[in-house]
N, C-alpha and C. Protein backbone atom coordinates (compact mmCIF):
# COMPACT_ATOMS: atom_id res chain seq x y z
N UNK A 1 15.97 -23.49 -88.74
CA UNK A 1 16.75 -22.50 -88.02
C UNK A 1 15.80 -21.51 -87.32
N UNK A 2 16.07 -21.26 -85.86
CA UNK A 2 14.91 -20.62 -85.43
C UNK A 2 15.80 -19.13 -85.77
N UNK A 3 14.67 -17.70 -85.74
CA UNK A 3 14.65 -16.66 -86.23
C UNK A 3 13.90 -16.17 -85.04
N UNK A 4 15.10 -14.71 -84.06
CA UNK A 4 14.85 -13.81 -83.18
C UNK A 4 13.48 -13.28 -83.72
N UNK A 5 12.80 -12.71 -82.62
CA UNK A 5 11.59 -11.63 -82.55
C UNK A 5 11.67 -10.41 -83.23
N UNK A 6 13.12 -9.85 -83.07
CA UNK A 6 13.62 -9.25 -83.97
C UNK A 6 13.69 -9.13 -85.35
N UNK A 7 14.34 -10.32 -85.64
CA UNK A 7 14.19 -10.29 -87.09
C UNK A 7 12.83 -10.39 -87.54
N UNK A 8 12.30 -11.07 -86.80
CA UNK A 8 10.62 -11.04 -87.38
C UNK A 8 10.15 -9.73 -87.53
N UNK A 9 10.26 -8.99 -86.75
CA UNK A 9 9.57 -7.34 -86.88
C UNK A 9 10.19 -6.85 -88.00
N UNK A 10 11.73 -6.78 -88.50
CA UNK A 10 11.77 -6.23 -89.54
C UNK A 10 11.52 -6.78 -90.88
N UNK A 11 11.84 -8.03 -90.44
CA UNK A 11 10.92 -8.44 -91.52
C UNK A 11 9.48 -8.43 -91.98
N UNK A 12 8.24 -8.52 -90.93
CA UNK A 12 7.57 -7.87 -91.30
C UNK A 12 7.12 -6.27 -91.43
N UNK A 13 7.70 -5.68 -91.20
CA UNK A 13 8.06 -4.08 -91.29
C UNK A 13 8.14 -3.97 -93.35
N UNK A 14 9.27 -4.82 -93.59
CA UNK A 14 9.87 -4.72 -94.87
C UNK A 14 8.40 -5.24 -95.49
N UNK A 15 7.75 -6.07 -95.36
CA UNK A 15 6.82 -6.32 -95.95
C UNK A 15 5.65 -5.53 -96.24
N UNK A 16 5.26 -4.80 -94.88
CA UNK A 16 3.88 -3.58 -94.82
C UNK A 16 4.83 -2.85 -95.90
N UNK A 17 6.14 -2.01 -95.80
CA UNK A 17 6.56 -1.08 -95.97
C UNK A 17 6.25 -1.54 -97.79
N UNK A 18 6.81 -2.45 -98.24
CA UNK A 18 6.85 -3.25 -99.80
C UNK A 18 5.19 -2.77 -100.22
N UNK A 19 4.21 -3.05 -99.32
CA UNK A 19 2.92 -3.05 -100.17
C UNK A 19 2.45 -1.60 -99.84
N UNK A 20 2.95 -0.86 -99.14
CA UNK A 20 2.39 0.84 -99.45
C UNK A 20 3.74 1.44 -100.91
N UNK A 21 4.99 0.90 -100.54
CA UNK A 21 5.97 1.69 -101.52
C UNK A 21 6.12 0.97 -102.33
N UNK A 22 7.06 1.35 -103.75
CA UNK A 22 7.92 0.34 -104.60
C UNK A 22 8.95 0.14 -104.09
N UNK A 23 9.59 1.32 -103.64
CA UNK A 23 10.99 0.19 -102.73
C UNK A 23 11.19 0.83 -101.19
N UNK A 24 11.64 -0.05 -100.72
CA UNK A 24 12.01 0.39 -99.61
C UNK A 24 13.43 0.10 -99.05
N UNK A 25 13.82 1.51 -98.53
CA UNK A 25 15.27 1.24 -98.32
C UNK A 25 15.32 1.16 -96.82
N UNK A 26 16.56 0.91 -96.13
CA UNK A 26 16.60 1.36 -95.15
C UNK A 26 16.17 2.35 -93.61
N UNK A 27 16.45 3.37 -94.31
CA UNK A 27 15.61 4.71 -93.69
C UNK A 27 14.63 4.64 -93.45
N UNK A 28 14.24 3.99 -94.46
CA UNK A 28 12.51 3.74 -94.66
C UNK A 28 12.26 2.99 -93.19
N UNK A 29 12.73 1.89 -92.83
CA UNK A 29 12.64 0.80 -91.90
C UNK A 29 12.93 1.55 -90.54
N UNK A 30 13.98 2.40 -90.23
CA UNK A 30 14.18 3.48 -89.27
C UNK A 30 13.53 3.91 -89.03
N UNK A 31 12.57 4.63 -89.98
CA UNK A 31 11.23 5.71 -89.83
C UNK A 31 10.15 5.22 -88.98
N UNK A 32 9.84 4.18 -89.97
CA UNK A 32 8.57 3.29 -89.52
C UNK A 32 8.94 2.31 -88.27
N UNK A 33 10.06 2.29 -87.78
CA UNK A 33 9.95 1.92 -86.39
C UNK A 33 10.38 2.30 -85.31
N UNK A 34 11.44 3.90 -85.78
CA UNK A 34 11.50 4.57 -84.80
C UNK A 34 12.57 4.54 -83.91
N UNK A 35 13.73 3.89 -84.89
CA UNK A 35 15.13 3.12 -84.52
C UNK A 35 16.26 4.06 -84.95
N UNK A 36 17.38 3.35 -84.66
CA UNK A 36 18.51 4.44 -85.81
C UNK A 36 19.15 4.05 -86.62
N UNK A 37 19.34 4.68 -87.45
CA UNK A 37 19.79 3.95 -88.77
C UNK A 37 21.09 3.33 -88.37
N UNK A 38 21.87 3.03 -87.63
CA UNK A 38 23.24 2.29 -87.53
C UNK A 38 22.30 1.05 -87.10
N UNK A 39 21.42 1.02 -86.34
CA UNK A 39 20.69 -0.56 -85.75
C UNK A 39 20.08 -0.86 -86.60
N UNK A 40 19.25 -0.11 -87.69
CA UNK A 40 19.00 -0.83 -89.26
C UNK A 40 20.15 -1.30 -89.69
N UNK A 41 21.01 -1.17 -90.08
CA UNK A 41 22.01 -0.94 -91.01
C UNK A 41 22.48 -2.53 -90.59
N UNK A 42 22.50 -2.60 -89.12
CA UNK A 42 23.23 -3.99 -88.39
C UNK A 42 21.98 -4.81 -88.65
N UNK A 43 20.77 -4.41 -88.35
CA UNK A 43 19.76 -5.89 -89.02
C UNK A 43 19.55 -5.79 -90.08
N UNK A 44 19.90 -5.39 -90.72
CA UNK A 44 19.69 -5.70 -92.55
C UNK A 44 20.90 -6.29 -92.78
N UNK A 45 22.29 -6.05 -92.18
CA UNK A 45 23.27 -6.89 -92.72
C UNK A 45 22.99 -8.29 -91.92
N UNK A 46 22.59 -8.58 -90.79
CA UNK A 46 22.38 -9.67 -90.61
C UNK A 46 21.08 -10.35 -91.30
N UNK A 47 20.73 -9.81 -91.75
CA UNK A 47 19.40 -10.44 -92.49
C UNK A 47 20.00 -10.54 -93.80
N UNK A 48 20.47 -9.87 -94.56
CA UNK A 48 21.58 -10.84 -95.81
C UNK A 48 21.70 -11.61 -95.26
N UNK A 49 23.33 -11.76 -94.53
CA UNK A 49 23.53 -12.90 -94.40
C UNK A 49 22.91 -14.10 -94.26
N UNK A 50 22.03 -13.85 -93.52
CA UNK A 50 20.99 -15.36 -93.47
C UNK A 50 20.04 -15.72 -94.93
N UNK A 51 20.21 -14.95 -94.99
CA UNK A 51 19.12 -14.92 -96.85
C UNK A 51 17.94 -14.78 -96.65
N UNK A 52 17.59 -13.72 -95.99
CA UNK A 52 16.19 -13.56 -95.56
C UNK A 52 16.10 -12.16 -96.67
N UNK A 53 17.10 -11.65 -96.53
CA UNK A 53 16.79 -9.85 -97.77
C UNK A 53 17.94 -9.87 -98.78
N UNK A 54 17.51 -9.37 -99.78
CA UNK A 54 18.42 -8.79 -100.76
C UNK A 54 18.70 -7.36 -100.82
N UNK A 55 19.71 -6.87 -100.90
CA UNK A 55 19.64 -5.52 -101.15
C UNK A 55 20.51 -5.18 -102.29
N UNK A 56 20.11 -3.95 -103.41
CA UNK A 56 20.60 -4.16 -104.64
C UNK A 56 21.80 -2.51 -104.57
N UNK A 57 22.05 -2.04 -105.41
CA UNK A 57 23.65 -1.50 -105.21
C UNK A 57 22.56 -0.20 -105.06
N UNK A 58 21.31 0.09 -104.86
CA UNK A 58 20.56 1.49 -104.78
C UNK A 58 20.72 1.31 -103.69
N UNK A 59 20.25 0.14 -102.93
CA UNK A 59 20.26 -0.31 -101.07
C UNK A 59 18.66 -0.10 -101.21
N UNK A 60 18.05 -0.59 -102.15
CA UNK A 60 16.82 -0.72 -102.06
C UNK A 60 16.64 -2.84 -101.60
N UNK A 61 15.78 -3.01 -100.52
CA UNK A 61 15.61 -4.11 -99.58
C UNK A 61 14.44 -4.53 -100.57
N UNK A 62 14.66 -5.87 -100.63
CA UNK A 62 13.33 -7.52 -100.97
C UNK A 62 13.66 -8.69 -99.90
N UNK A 63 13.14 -8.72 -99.94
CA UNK A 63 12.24 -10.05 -99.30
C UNK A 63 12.71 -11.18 -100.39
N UNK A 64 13.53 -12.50 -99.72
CA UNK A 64 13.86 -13.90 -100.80
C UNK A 64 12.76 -14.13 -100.08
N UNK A 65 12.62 -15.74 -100.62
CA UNK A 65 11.43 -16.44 -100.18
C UNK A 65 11.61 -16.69 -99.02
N UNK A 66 12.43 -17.44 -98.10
CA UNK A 66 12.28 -17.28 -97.00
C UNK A 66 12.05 -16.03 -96.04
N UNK A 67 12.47 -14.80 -96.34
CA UNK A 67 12.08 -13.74 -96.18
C UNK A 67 10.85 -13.80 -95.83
N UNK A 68 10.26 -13.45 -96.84
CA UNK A 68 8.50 -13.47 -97.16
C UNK A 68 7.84 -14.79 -96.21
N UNK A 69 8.14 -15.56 -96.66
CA UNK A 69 7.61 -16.83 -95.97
C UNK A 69 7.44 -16.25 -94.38
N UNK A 70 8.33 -16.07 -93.86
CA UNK A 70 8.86 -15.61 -92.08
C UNK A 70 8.02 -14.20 -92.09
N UNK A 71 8.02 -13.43 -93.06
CA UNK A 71 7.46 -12.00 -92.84
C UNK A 71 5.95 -12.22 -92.94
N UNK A 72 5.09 -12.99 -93.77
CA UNK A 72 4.18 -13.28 -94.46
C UNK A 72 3.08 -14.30 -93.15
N UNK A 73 4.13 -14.77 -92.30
CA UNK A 73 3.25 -15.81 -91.20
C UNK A 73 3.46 -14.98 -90.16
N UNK A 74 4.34 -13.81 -89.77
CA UNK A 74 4.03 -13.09 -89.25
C UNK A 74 3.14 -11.83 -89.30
N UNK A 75 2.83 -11.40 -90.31
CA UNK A 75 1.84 -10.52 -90.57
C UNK A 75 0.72 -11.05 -90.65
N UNK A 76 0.13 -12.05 -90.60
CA UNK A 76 -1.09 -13.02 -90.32
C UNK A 76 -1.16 -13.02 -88.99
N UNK A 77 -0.50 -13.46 -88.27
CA UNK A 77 -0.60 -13.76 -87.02
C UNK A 77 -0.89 -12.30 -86.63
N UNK A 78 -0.56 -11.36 -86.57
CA UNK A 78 -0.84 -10.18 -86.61
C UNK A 78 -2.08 -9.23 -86.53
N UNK A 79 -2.64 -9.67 -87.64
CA UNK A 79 -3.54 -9.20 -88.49
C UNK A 79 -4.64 -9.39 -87.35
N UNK A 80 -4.98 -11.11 -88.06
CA UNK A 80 -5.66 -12.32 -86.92
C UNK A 80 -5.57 -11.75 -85.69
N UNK A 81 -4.83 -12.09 -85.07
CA UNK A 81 -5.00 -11.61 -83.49
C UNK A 81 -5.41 -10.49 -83.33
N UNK A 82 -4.89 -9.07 -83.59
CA UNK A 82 -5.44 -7.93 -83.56
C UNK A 82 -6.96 -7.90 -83.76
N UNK A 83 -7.51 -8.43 -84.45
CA UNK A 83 -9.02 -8.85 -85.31
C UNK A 83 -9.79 -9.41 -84.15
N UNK A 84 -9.27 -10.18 -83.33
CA UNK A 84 -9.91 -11.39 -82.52
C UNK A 84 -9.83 -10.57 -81.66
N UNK A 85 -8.56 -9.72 -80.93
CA UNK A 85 -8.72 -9.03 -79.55
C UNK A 85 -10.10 -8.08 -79.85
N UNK A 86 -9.64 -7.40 -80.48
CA UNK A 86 -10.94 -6.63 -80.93
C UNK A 86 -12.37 -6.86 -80.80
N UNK A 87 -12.48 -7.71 -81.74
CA UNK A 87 -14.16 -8.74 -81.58
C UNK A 87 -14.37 -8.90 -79.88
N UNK A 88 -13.56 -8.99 -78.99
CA UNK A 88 -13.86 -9.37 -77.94
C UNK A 88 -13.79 -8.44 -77.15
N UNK A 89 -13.78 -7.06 -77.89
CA UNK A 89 -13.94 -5.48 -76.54
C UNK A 89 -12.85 -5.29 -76.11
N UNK A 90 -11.63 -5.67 -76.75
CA UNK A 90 -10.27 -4.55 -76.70
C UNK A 90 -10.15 -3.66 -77.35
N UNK A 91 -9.93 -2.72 -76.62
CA UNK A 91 -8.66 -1.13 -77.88
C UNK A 91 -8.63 -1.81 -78.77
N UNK A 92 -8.49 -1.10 -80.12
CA UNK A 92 -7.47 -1.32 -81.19
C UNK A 92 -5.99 -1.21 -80.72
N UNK A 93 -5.54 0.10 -80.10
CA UNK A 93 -4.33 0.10 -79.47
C UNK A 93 -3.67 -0.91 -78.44
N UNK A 94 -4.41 -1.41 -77.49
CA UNK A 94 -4.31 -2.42 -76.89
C UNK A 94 -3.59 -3.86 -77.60
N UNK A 95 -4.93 -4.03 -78.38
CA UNK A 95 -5.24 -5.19 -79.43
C UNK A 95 -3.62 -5.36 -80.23
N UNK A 96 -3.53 -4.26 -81.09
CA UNK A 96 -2.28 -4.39 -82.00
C UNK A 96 -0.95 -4.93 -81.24
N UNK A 97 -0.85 -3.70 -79.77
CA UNK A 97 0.35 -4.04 -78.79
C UNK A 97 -0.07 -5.06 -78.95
N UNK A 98 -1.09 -5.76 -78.14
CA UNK A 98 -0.47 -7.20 -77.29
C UNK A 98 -0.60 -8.34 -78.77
N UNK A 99 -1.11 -8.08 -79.50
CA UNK A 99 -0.87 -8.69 -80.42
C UNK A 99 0.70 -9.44 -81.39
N UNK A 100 1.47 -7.43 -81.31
CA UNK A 100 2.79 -7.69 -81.50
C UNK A 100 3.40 -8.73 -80.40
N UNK A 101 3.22 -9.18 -79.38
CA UNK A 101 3.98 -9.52 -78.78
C UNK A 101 3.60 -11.32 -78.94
N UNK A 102 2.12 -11.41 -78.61
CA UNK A 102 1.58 -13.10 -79.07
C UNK A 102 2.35 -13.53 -80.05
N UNK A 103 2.05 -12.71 -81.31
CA UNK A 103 2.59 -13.28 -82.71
C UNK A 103 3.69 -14.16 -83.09
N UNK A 104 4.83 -13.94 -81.71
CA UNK A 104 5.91 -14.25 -81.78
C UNK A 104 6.09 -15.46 -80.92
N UNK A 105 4.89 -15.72 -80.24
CA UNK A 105 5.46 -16.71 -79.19
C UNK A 105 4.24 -18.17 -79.66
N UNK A 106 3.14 -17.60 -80.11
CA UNK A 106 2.19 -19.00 -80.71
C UNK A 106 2.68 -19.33 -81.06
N UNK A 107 2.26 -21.25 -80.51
CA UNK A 107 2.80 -22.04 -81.68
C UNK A 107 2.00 -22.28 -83.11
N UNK A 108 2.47 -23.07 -84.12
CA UNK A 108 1.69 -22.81 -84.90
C UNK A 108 0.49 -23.67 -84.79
N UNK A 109 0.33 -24.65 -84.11
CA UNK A 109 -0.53 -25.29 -83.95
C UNK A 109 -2.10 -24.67 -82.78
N UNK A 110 -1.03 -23.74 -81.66
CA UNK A 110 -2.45 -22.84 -81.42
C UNK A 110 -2.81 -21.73 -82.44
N UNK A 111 -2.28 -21.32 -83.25
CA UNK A 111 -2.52 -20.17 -84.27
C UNK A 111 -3.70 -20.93 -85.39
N UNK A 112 -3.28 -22.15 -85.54
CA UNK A 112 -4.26 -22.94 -86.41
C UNK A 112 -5.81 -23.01 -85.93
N UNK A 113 -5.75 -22.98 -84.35
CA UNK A 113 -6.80 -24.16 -84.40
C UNK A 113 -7.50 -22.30 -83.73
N UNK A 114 -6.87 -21.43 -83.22
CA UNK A 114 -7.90 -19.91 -83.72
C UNK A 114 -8.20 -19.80 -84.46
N UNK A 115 -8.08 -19.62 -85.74
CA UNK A 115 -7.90 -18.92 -86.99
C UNK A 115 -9.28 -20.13 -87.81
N UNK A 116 -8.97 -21.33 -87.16
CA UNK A 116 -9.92 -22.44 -87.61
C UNK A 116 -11.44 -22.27 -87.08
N UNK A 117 -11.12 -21.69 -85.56
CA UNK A 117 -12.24 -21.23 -84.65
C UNK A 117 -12.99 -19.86 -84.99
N UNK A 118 -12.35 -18.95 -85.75
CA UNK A 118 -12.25 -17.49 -85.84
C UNK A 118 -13.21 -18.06 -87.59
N UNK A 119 -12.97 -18.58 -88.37
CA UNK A 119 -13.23 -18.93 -89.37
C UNK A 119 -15.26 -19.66 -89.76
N UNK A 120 -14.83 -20.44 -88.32
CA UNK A 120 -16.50 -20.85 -88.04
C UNK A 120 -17.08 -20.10 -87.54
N UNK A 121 -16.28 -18.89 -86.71
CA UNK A 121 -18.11 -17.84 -86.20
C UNK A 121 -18.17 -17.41 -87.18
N UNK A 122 -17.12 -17.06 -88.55
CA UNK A 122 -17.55 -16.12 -89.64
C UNK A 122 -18.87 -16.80 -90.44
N UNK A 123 -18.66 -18.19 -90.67
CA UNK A 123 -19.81 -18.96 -91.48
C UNK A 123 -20.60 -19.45 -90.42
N UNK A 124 -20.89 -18.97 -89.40
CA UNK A 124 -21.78 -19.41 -88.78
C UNK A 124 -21.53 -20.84 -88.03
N UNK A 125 -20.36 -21.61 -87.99
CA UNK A 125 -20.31 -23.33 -87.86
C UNK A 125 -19.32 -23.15 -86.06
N UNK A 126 -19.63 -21.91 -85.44
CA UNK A 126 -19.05 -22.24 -84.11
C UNK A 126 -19.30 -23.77 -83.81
């Protein structure tokens, strides 16, 4: 089932947000992206439904495995790219933007064979 650009951001949102806090609710997700809480409120209920989040009767948000899985290959791709623009004499600011936007459109097979490339200048095996 393919999964909007959208949902990818909050899902990885929910994820950064998971490894600085113990929980993260809602608001939380508003804050950190600068949205309003009725347009949280509508992607978190659509993200139940699909079984990408749980939310428990506090309205504190997890990540199921597919969740994570989708949040988890997006925050790589992320990471990675940002890392690589960089190395090559971009902004950080630059780097991150255009980064957010790649992340979503590589396939995984060009994401592989960077990350494979990015991997040999580290050990030396360009």
């Amino acid at each position: 089932m393919a999964i909007h650009e959208s949902a990818e951001n909050y899902l990885e949102t929910i994820l950064m947000l998971s490894q600085q806090k113990s929980e993260v609710r809602s608001i939380d997700i508003a804050n950190e992206l600068n949205f309003s809480k009725p347009s949280v409120s509508v992607a978190m209920k659509n993200l139940r439904n699909s079984g990408h989040i749980k939310m428990d009767e506090n309205g504190f948000i997890t990540l199921t495995e597919s969740g994570y899985q989708i949040a988890s290959t997006i925050y790589e791709r992320h990471t990675l790219i940002s890392k690589a623009l960089m190395s090559l004499g971009v902004d950080e600011e630059t780097a991150v933007a255009d980064a957010c936007r790649i992340e979503h459109v590589i396939s995984p097979e060009s994401f592989e064979a960077i990350k494979k490339h990015l991997k040999g200048k580290e050990t030396g095996k360009s």
